[in-house]
Protein backbone atom coordinates (compact mmCIF):
# COMPACT_ATOMS: atom_id res chain seq x y z
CA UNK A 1 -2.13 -17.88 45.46
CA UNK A 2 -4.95 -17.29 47.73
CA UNK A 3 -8.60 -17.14 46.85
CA UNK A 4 -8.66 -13.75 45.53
CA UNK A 5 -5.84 -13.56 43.09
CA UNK A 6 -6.27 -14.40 39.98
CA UNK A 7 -3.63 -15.46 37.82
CA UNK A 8 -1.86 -13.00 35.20
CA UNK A 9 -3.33 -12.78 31.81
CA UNK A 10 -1.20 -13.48 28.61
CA UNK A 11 -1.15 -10.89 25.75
CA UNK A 12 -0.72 -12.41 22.70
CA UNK A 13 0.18 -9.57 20.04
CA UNK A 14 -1.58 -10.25 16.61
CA UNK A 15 1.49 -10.10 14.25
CA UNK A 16 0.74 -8.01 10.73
CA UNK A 17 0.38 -10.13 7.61
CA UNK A 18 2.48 -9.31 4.32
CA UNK A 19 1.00 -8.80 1.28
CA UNK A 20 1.69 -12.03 0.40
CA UNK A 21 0.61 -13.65 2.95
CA UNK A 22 -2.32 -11.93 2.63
CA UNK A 23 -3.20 -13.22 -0.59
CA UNK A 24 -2.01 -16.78 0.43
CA UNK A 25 -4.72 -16.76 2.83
CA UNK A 26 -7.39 -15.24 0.39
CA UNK A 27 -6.84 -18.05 -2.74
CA UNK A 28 -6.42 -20.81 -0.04
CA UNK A 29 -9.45 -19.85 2.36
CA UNK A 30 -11.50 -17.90 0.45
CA UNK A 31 -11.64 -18.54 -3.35
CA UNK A 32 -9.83 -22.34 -4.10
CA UNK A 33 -8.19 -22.47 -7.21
CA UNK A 34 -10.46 -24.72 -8.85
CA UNK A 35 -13.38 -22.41 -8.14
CA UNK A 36 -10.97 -19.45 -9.67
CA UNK A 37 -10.26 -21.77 -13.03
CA UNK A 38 -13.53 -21.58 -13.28
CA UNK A 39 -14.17 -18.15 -13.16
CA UNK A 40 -11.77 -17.35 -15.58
CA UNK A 41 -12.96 -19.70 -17.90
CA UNK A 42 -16.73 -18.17 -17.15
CA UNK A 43 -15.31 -14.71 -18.23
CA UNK A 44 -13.59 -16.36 -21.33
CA UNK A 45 -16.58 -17.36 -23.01
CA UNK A 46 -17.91 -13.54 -22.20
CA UNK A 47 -15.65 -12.18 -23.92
CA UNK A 48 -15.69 -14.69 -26.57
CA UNK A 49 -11.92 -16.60 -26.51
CA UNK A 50 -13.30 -20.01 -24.81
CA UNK A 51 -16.19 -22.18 -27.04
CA UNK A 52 -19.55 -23.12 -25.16
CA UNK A 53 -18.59 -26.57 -25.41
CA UNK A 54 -14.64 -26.45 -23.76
CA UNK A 55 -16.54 -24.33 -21.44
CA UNK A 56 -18.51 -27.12 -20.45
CA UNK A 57 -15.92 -29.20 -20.29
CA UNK A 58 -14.43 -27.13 -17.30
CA UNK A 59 -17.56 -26.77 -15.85
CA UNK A 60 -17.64 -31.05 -15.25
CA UNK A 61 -14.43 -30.86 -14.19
CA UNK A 62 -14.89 -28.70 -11.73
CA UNK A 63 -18.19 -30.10 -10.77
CA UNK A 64 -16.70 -33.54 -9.91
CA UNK A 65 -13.59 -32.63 -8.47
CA UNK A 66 -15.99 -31.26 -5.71
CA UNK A 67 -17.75 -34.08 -5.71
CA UNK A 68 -14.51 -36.14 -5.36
CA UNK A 69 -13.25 -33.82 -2.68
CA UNK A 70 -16.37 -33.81 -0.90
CA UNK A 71 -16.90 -37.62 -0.97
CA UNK A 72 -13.44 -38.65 0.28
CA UNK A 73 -13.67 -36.01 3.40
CA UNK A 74 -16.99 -38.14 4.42
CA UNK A 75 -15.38 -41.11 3.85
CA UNK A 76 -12.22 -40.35 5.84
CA UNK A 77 -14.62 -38.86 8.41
CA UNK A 78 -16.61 -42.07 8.53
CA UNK A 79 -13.61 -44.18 9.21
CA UNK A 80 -11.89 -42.36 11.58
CA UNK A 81 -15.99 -42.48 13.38
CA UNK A 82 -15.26 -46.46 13.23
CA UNK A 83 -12.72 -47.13 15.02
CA UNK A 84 -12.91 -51.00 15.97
CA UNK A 85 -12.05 -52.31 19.42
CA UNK A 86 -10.05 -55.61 19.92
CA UNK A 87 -13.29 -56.94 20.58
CA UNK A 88 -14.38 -56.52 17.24
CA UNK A 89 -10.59 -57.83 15.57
């Protein structure tokens, strides 16, 4: 090639989703499951077939499973900071 050209661009073509994988993508990237249990259990107690206190209940759960999920990703993020040398062995 000489100083001028410019190498050939790729196309990529952007394939169409299905349906479901559509709505794969939406309850895995945009509304987890946990945060949909929730809802459901939210409109339960509107409509009056799920007590205050089983509501509750879910609420916790779903409280510290974030706070589960949330703490092992910064743990696993600190370790894999740390890495130690053979110095440090």
């Amino acid at each position: 090639m000489s100083e001028g050209d410019c190498p050939p661009l790729v196309v990529v073509e952007k394939k169409k989703m299905t349906l479901a994988q559509k709505t794969d993508y939406f309850f895995n990237k945009v509304l987890p499951k946990k945060f949909i249990v929730f809802l459901v259990a939210t409109a339960f107690v509107f409509i009056s077939k799920l007590d205050g206190d089983l509501w509750a209940y879910v609420a916790m759960i779903y409280m510290g499973g974030n706070i589960v999920q949330h703490i092992s990703t910064d743990i696993s993020e600190a370790i894999k900071a740390k890495k130690p040398t053979l110095e440090e062995k």
